[in-house]
Structures are given as structure tokens and as C-alpha cells.
N, C-alpha and C. Protein backbone atom coordinates (compact mmCIF):
# COMPACT_ATOMS: atom_id res chain seq x y z
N UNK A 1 27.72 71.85 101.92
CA UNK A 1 27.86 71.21 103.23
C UNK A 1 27.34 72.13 104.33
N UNK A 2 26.82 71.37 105.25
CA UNK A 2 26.04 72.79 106.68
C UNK A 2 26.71 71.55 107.79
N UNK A 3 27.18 72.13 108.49
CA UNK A 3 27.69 72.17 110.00
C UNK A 3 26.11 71.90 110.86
N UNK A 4 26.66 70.37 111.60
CA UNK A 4 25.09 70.24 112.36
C UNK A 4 25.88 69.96 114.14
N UNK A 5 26.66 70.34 113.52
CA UNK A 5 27.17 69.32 115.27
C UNK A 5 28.87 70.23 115.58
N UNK A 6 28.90 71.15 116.26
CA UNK A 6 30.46 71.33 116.32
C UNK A 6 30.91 71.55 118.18
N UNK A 7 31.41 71.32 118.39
CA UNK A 7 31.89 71.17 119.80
C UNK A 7 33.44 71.04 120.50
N UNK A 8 33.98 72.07 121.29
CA UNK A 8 34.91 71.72 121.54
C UNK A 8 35.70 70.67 121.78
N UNK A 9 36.89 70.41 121.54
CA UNK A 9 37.91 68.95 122.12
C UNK A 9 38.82 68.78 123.10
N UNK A 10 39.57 70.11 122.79
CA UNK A 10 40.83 69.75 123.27
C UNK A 10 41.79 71.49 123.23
N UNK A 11 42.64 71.76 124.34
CA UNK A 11 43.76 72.81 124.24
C UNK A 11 44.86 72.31 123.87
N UNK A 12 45.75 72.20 123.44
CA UNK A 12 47.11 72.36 123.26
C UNK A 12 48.30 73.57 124.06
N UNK A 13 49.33 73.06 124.50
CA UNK A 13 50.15 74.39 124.79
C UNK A 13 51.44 73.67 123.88
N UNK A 14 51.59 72.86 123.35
CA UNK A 14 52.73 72.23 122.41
C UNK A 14 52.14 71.29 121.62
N UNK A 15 53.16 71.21 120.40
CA UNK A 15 52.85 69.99 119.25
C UNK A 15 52.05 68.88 119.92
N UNK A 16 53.22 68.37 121.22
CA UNK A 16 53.48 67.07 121.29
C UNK A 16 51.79 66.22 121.95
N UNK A 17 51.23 67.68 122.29
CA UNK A 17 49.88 67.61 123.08
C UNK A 17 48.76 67.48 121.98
N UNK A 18 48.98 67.36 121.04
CA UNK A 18 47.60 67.94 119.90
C UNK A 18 47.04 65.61 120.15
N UNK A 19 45.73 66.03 119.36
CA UNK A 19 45.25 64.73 119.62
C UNK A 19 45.27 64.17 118.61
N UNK A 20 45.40 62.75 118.54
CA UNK A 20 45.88 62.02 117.46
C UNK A 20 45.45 62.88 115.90
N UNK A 21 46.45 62.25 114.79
CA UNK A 21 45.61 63.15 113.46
C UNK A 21 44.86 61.80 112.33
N UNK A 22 44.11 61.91 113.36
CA UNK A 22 43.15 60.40 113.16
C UNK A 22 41.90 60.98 111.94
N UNK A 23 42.06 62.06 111.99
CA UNK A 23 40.94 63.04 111.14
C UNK A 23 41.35 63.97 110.22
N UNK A 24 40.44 64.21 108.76
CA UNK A 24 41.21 66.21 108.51
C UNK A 24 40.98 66.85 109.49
N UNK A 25 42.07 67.77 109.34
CA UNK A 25 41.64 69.29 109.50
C UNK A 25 41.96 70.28 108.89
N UNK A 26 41.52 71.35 109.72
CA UNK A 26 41.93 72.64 108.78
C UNK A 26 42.00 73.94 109.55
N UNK A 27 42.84 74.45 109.90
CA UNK A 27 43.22 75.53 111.08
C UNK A 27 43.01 76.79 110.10
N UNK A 28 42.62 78.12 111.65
CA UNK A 28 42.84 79.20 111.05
C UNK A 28 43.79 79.82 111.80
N UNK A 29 44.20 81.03 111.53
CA UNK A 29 45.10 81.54 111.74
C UNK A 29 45.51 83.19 111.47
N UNK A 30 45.90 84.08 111.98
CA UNK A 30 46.27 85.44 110.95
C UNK A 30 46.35 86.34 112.33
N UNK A 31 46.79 87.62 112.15
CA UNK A 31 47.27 88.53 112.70
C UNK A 31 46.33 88.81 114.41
N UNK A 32 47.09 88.77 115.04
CA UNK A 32 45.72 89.19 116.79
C UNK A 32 45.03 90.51 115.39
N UNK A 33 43.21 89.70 116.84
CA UNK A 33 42.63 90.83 116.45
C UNK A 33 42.08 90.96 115.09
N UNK A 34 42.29 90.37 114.25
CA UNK A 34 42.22 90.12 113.16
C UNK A 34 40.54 89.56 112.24
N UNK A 35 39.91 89.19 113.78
CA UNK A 35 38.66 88.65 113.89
C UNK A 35 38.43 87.17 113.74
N UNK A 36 39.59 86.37 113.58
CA UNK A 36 39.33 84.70 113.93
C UNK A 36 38.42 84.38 114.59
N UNK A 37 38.32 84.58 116.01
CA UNK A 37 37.30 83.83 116.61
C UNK A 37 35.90 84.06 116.41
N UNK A 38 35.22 85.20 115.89
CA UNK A 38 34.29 85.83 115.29
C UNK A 38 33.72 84.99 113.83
N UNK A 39 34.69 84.73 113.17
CA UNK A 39 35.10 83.88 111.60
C UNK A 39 34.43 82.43 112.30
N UNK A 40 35.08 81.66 113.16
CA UNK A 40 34.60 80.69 113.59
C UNK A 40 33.71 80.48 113.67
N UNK A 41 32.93 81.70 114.57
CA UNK A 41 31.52 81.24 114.77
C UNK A 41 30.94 82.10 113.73
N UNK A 42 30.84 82.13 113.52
CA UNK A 42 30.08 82.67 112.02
C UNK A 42 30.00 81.55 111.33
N UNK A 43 31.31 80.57 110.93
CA UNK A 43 31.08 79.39 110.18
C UNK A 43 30.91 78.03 110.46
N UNK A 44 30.64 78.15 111.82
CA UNK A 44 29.88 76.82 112.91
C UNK A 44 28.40 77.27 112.83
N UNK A 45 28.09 78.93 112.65
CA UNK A 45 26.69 79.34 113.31
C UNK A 45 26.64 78.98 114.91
N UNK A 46 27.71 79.49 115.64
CA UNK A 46 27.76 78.98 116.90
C UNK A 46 27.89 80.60 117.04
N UNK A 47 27.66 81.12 118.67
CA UNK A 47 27.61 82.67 119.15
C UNK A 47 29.04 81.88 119.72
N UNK A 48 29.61 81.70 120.53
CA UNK A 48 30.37 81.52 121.61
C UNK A 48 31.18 80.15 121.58
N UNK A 49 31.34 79.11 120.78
CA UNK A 49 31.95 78.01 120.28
C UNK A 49 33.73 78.97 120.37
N UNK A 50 34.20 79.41 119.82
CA UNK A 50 35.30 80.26 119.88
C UNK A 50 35.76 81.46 120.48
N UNK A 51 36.06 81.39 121.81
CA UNK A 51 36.08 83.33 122.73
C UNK A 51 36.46 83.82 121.69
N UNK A 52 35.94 84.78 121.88
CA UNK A 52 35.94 86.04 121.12
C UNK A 52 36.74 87.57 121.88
N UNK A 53 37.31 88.10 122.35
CA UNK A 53 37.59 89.41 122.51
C UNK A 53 37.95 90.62 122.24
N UNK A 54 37.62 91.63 122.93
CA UNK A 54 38.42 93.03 122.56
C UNK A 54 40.05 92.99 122.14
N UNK A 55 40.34 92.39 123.49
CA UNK A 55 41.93 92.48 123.75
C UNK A 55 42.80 91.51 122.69
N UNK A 56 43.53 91.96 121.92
CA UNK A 56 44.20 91.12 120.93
C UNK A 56 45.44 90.09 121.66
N UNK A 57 45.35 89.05 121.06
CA UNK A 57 45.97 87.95 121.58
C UNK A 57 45.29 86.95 122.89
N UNK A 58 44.23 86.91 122.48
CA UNK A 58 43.48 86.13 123.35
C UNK A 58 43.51 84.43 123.60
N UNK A 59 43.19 84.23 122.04
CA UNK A 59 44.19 82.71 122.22
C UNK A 59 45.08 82.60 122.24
N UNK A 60 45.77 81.42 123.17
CA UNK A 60 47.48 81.58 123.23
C UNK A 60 47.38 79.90 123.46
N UNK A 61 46.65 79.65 122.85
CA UNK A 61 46.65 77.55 122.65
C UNK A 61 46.41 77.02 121.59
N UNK A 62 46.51 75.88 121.48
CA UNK A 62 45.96 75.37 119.58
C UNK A 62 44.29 74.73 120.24
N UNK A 63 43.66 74.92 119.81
CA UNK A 63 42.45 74.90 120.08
C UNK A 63 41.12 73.46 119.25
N UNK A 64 41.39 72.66 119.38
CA UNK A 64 40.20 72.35 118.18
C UNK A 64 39.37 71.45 118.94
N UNK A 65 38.38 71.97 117.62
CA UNK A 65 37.12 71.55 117.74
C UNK A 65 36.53 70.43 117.02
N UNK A 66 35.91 69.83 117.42
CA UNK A 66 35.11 68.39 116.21
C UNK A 66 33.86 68.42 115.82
N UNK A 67 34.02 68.93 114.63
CA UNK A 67 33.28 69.09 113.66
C UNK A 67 32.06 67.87 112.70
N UNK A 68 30.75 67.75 113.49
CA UNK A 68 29.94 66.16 112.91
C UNK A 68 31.02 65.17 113.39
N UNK A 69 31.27 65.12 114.18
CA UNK A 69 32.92 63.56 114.10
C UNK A 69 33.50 63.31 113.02
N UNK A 70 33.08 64.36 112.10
CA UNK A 70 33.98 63.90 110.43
C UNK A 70 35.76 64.44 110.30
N UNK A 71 35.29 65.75 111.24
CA UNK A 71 36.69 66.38 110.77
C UNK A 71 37.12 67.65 111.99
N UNK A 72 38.37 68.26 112.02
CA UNK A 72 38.34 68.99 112.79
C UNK A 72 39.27 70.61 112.52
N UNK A 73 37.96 71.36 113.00
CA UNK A 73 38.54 72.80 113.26
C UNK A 73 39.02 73.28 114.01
N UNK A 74 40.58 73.86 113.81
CA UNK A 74 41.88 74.32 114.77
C UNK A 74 41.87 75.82 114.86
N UNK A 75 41.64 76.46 115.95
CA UNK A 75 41.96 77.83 116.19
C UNK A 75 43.22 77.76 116.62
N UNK A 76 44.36 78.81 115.68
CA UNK A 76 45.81 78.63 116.15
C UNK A 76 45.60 80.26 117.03
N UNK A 77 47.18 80.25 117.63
CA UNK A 77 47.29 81.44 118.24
C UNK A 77 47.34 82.83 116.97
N UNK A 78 46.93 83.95 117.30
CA UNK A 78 46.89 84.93 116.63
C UNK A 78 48.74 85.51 116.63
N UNK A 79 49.58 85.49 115.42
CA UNK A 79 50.93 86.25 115.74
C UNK A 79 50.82 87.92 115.66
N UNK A 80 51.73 87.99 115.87
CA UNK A 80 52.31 89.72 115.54
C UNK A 80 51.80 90.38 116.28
N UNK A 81 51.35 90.54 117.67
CA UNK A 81 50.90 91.28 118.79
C UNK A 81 52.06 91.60 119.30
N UNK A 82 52.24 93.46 119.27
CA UNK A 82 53.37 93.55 119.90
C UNK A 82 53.40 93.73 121.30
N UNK A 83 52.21 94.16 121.91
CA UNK A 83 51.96 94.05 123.50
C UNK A 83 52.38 92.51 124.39
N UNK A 84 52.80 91.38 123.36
CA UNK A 84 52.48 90.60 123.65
C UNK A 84 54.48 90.41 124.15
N UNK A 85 54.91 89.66 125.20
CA UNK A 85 56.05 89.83 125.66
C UNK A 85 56.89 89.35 124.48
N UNK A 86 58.33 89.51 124.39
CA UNK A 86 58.80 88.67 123.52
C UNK A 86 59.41 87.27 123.80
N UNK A 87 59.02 87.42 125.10
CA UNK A 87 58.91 85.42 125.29
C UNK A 87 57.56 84.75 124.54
N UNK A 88 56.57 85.47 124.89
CA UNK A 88 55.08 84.61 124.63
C UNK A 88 55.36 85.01 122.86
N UNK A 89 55.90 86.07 122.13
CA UNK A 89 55.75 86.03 121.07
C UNK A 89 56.50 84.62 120.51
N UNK A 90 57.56 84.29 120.67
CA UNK A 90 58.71 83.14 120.28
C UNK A 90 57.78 81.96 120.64
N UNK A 91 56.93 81.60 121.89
CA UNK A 91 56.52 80.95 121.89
C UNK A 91 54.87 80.53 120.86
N UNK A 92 54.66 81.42 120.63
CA UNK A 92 53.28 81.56 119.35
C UNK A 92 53.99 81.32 118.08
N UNK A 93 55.32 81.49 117.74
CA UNK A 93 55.96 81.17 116.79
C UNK A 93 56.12 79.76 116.39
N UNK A 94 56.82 79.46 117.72
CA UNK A 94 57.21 78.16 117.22
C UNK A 94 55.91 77.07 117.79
N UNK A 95 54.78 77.66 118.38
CA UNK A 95 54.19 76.82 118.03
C UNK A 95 53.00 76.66 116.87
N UNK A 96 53.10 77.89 116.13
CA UNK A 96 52.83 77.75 114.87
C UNK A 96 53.38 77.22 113.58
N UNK A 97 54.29 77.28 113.71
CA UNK A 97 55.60 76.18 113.13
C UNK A 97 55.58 75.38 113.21
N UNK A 98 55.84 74.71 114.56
CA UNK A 98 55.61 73.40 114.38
C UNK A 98 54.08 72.93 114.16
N UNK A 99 53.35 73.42 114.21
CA UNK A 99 52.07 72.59 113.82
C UNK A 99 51.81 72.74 112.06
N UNK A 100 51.81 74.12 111.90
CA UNK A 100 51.66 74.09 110.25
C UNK A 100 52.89 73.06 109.22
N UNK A 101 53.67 72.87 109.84
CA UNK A 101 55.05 71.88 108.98
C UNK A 101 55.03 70.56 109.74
N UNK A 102 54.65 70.44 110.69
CA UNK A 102 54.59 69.34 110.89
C UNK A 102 53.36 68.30 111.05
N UNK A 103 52.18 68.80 110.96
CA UNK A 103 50.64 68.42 111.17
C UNK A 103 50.41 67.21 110.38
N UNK A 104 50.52 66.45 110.12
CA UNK A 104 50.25 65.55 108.68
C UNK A 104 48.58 65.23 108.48
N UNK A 105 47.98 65.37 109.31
CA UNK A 105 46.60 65.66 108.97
C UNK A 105 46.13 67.21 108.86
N UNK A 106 47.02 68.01 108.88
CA UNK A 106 46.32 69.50 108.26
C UNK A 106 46.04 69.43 106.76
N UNK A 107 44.63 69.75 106.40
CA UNK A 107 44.30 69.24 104.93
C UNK A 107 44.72 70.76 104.58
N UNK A 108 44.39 71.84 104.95
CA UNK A 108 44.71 73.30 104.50
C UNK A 108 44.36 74.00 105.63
N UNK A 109 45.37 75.61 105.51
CA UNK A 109 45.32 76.39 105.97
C UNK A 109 44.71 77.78 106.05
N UNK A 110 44.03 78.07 107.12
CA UNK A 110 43.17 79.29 106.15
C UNK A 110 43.86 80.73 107.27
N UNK A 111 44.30 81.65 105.83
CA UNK A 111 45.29 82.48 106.99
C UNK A 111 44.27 83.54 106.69
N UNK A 112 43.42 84.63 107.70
CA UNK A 112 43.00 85.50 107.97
C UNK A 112 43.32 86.56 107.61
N UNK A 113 43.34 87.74 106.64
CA UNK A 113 44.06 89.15 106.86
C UNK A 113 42.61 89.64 106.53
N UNK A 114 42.67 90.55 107.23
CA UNK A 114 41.83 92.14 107.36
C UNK A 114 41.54 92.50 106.07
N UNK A 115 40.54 92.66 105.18
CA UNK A 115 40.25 92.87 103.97
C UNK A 115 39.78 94.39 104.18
N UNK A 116 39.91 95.40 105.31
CA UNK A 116 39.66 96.74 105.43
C UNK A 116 40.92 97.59 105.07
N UNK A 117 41.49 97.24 105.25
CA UNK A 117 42.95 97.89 105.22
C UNK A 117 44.13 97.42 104.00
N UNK A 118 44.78 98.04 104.25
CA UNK A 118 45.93 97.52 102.93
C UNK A 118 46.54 96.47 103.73
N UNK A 119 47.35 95.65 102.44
CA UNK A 119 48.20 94.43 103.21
C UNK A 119 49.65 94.85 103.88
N UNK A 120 49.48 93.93 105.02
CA UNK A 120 50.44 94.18 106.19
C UNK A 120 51.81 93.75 105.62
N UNK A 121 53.21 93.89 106.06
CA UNK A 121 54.37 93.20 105.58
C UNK A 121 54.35 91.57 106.51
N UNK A 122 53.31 91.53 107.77
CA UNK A 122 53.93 90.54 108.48
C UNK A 122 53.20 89.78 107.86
N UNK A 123 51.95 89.71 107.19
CA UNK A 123 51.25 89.13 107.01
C UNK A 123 51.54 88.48 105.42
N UNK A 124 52.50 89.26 104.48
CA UNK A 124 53.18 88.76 103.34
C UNK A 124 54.49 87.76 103.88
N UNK A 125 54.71 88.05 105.10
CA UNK A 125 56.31 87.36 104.92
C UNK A 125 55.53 86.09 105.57
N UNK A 126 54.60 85.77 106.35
CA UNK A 126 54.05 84.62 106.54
C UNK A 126 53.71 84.01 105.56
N UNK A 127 53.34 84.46 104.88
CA UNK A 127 52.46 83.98 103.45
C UNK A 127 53.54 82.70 103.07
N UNK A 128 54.52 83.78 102.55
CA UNK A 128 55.58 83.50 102.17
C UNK A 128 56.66 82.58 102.76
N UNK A 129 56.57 82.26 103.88
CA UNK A 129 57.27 81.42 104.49
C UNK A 129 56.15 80.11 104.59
N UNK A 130 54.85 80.45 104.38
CA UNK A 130 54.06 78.64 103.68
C UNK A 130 54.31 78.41 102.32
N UNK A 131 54.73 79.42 101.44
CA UNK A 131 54.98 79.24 100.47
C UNK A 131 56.35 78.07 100.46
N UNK A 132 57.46 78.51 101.05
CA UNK A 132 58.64 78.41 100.78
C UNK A 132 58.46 76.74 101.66
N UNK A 133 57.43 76.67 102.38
CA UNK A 133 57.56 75.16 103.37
C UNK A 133 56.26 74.03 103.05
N UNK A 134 55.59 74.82 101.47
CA UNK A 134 55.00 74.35 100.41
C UNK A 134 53.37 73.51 101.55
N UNK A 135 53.30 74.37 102.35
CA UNK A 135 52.07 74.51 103.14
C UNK A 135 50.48 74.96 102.56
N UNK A 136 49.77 74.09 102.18
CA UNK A 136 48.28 74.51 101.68
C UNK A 136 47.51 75.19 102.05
N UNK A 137 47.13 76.87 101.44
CA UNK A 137 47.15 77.52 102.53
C UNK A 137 45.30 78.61 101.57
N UNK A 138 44.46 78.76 101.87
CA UNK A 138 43.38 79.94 101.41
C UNK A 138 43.65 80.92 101.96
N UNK A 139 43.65 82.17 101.66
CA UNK A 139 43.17 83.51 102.59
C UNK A 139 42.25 84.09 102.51
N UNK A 140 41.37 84.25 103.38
CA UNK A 140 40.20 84.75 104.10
C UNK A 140 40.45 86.06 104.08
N UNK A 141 39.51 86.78 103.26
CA UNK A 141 39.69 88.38 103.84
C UNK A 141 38.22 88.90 104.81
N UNK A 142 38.94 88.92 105.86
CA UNK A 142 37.91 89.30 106.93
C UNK A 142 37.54 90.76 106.71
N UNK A 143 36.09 91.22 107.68
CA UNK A 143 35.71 92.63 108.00
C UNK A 143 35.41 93.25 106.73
N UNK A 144 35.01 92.48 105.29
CA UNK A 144 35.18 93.38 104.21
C UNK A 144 33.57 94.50 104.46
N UNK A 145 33.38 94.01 105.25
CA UNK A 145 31.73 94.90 105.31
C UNK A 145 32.22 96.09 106.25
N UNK A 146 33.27 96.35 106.55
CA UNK A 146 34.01 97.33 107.18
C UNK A 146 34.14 98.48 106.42
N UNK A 147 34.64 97.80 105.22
CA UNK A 147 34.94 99.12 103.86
C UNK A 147 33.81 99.03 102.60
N UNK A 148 33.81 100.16 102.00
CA UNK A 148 33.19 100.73 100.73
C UNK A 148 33.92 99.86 99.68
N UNK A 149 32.50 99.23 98.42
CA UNK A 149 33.14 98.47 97.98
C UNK A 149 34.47 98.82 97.21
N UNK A 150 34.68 100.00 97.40
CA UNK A 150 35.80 100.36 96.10
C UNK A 150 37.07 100.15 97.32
N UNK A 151 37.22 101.08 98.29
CA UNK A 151 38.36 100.49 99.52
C UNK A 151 38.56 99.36 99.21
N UNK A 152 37.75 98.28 99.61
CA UNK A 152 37.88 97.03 99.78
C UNK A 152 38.24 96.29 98.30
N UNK A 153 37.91 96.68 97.17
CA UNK A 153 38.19 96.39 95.92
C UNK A 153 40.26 96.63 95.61
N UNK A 154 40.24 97.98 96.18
CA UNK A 154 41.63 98.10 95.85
C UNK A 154 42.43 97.64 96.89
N UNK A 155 42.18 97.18 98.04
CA UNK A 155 42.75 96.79 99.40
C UNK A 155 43.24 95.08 98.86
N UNK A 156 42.46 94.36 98.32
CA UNK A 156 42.29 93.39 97.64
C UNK A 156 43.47 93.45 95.95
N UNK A 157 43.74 94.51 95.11
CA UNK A 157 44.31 94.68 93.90
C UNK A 157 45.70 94.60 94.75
N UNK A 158 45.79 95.70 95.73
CA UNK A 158 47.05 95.77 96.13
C UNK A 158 47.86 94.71 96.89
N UNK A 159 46.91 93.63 97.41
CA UNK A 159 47.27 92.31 97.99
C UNK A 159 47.76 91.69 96.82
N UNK A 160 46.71 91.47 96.07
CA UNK A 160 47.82 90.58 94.99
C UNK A 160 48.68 91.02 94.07
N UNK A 161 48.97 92.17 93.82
CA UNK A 161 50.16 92.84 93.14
C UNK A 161 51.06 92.65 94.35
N UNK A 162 51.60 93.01 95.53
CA UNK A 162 52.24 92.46 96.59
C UNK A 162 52.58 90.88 96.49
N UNK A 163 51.55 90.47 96.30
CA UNK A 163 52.04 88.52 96.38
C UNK A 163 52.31 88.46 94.82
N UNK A 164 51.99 89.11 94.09
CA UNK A 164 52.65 88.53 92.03
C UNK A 164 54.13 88.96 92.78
N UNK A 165 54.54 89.59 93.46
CA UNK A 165 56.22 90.00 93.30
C UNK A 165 56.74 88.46 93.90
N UNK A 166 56.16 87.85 94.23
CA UNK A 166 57.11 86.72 94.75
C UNK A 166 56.42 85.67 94.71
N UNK A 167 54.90 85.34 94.22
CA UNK A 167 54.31 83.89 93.71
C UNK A 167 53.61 84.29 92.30
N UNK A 168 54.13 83.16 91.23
CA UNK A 168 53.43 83.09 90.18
C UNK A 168 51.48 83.20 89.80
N UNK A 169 51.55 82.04 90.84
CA UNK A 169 50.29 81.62 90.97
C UNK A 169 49.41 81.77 92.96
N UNK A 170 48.35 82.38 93.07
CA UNK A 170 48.07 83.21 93.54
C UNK A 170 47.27 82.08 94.26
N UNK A 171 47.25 81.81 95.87
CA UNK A 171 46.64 80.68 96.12
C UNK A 171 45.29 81.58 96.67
N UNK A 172 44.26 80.66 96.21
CA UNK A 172 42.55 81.13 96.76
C UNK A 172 42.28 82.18 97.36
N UNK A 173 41.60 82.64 97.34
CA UNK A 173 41.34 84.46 97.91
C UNK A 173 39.59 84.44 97.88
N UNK A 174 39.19 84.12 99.52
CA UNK A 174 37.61 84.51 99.67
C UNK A 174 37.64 85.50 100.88
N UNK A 175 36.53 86.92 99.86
CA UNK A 175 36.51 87.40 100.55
C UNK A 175 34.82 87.14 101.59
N UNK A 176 35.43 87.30 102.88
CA UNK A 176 34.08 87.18 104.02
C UNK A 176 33.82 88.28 105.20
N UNK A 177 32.95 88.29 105.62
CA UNK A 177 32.26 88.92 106.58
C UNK A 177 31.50 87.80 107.78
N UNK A 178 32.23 87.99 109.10
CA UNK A 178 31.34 86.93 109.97
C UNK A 178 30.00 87.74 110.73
N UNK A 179 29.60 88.70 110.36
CA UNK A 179 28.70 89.59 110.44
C UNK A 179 27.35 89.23 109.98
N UNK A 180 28.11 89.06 108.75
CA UNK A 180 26.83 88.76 107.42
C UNK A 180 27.08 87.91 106.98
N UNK A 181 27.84 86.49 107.23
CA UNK A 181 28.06 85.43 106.94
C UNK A 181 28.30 85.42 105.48
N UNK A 182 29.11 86.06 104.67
CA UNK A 182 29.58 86.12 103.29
C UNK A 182 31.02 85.08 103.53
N UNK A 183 30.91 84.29 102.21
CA UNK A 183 32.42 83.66 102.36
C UNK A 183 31.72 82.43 103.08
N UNK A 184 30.65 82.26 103.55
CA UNK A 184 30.91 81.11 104.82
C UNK A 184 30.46 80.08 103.57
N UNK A 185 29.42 79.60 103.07
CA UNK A 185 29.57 78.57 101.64
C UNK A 185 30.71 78.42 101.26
N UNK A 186 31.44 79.29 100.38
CA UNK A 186 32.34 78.93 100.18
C UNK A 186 33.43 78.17 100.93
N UNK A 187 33.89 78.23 101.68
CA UNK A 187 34.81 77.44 102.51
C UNK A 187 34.42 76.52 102.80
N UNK A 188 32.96 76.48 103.10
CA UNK A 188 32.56 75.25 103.44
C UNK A 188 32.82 73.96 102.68
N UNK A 189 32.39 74.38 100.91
CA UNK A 189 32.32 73.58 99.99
C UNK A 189 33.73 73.01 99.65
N UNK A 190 34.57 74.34 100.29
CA UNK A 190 35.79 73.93 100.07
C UNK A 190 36.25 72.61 100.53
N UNK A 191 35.94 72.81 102.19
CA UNK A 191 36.47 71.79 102.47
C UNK A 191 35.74 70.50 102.51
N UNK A 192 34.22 70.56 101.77
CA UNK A 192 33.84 69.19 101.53
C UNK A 192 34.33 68.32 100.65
N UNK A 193 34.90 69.30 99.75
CA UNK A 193 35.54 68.68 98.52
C UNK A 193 36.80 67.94 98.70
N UNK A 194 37.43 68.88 99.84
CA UNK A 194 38.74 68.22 100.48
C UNK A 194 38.80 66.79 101.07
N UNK A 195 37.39 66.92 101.93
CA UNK A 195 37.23 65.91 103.02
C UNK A 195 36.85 64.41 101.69
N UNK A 196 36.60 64.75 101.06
CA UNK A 196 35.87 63.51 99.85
C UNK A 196 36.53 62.70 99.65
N UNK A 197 38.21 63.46 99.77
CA UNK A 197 39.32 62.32 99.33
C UNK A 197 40.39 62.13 100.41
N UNK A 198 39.62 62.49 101.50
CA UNK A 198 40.71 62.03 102.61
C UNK A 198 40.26 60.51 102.87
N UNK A 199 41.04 59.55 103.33
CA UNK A 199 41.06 58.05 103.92
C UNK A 199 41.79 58.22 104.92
N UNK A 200 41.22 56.81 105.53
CA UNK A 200 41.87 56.31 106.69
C UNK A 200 42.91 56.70 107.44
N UNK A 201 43.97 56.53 106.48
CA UNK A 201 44.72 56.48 106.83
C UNK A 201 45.81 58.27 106.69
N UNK A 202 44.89 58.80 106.15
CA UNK A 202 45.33 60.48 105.95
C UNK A 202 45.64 60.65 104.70
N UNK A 203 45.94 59.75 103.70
CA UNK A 203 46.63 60.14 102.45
C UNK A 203 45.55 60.16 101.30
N UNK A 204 46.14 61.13 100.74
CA UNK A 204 44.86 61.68 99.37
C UNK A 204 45.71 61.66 98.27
């Protein structure tokens, strides 16, 4: 599948604001800073379709975009910024919450972690709390062109020995670069395959 048409829609500052779920979608999501908005356009092939910044926690809205009019891509807020007050944090919470558990057109979730570094604890107990609220979820390992393939090889072993302690079965793991556009096929195909059996009416 190739992306010919993507264009902004709509902000959100609550659930109750998102626009009908008349369509799939498929949100990203993962730690500020983390390189989401970068990921985006890398997999629109858009420069600027998604701000991008230095400063972590830049989005602080649910964001999406419409994708060919077929389907739509959600930039959620980035969590775990601790600069970030602990009012605005509670509020990135729960409105990540409520959209990932309650979305009924979210076809899957694609949660972002840093494929340079070892895995974070906030970024397991999230995992883990889609696990437990049985949320469809890929992880994206961003920046792997950051590290040497062996870093990045064991940065990756030690993620999933971390997730075997508490899931049997190990949900999707692509690793990407929005640099060098690695990973971007893949997801793509992913979600054509997804979109094949969505109807009308949302149910697959």
C-alpha cells in the first residue's frame, strides 16, 4: 500500500470531541520525545504533516489525520514527560485512556519505544496495562539507526525477555528508522491487511 493523499482533520482536547468513528484507524503513541511526529512523516512521506520538535511534549491533543478518505491516522499525546506539570500529566492520561479503551474504531495501536536504548519501566507498565484492557497494540522501535547493530540487537533481546516475564505471546515488533524510512512497508501492509476487513459498520 503507498499513501497518495494524507491531510490533516481535526484536534481533540477530550474523547467526547474526536470525529465520528465512521472509519479505521490506527493511533500512535509512546514516550515524549520519543520521535512520533518524525515516524509520521516518514510514513505519510510528508516533511511537516505532523510538528515535529526539540522540546518533549509537544502534542498535547489527539490529532488525526485522513488518510486517501479510506482511513485515519491519530497522533496521541506523548506520556511520561516529567517537566510536564502534574495536572497536564493526569490530563494526557486520561485522555489516553479514554481513547485507547474506548475508541471502537481503533483498528490497532502502534506504541513507539526508542530502539537506542534499553527498555524503559514506563514504557513496560503501559504495555501492560493494553495488555490487561486486551487493546491491539504493534511496537515500533524507533531511532534504530541511532545504534550499532549489535546495541540495537541486544536493546531489542532485552525488551522481550522483559515482556516474556508477564506475556506469553509477544505482540509484533518492527523495527524502524524515520530517517531512512525502514519499517515504513511494513506497517503499511499491516494496516492494509487490517483495512480489507473493516465494513461499514466497524465490525470485522
Amino acid at each position: 500500500m503507498e499513501i497518495k493523499d494524507a491531510r490533516f482533520l481535526v484536534s481533540s482536547a477530550k474523547f467526547s470531541q474526536l470525529p465520528p468513528p465512521n472509519l479505521p484507524e490506527y493511533a500512535f503513541v509512546g514516550r515524549s520525545n520519543v520521535g512520533k511526529s518524525s515516524w509520521i512523516n516518514a510514513l505519510c512521506q510528508r516533511r511537516d504533516l505532523a510538528k515535529t520538535s526539540s522540546t518533549p511534549g509537544k502534542t498535547q491533543l489527539i490529532n488525526h489525520f485522513i488518510i486517501d478518505e479510506a482511513w485515519y491516522l491519530v497522533d496521541l499525546p506523548g506520556y511520561g514527560y516529567a517537566r510536564t506539570s502534574k495536572k497536564k500529566r493526569a490530563t494526557f492520561a486520561t485522555m489516553i485512556t479514554d481513547y485507547v479503551t474506548r475508541r471502537e474504531s481503533l483498528m490497532n495501536l502502534y506504541v513507539l519505544l526508542d530502539g537506542s536504548i534499553p527498555p524503559q519501566a514506563i514504557d513496560l507498565e503501559f504495555m501492560e496495562f493494553l495488555g490487561v484492557e486486551g487493546v491491539p497494540f504493534t511496537i515500533l522501535l524507533t531511532k534504530t539507526d541511532k545504534a550499532n547493530q549489535k546495541e540495537a540487537n541486544s536493546f531489542r533481546r532485552a525488551l522481550e525477555t522483559e515482556m516474556h516475564k508477564v506475556w506469553e505471546e509477544l505482540p509484533p515488533i518492527i523495527a524502524t528508522s524515520a530517517t531512512k524510512g525502514r519499517g515504513r512497508d511494513k506497517v503499511l501492509n499491516q494496516i492494509a491487511a487490517i483495512n480489507a476487513d473493516w465494513t461499514p459498520d466497524g465490525v470485522i
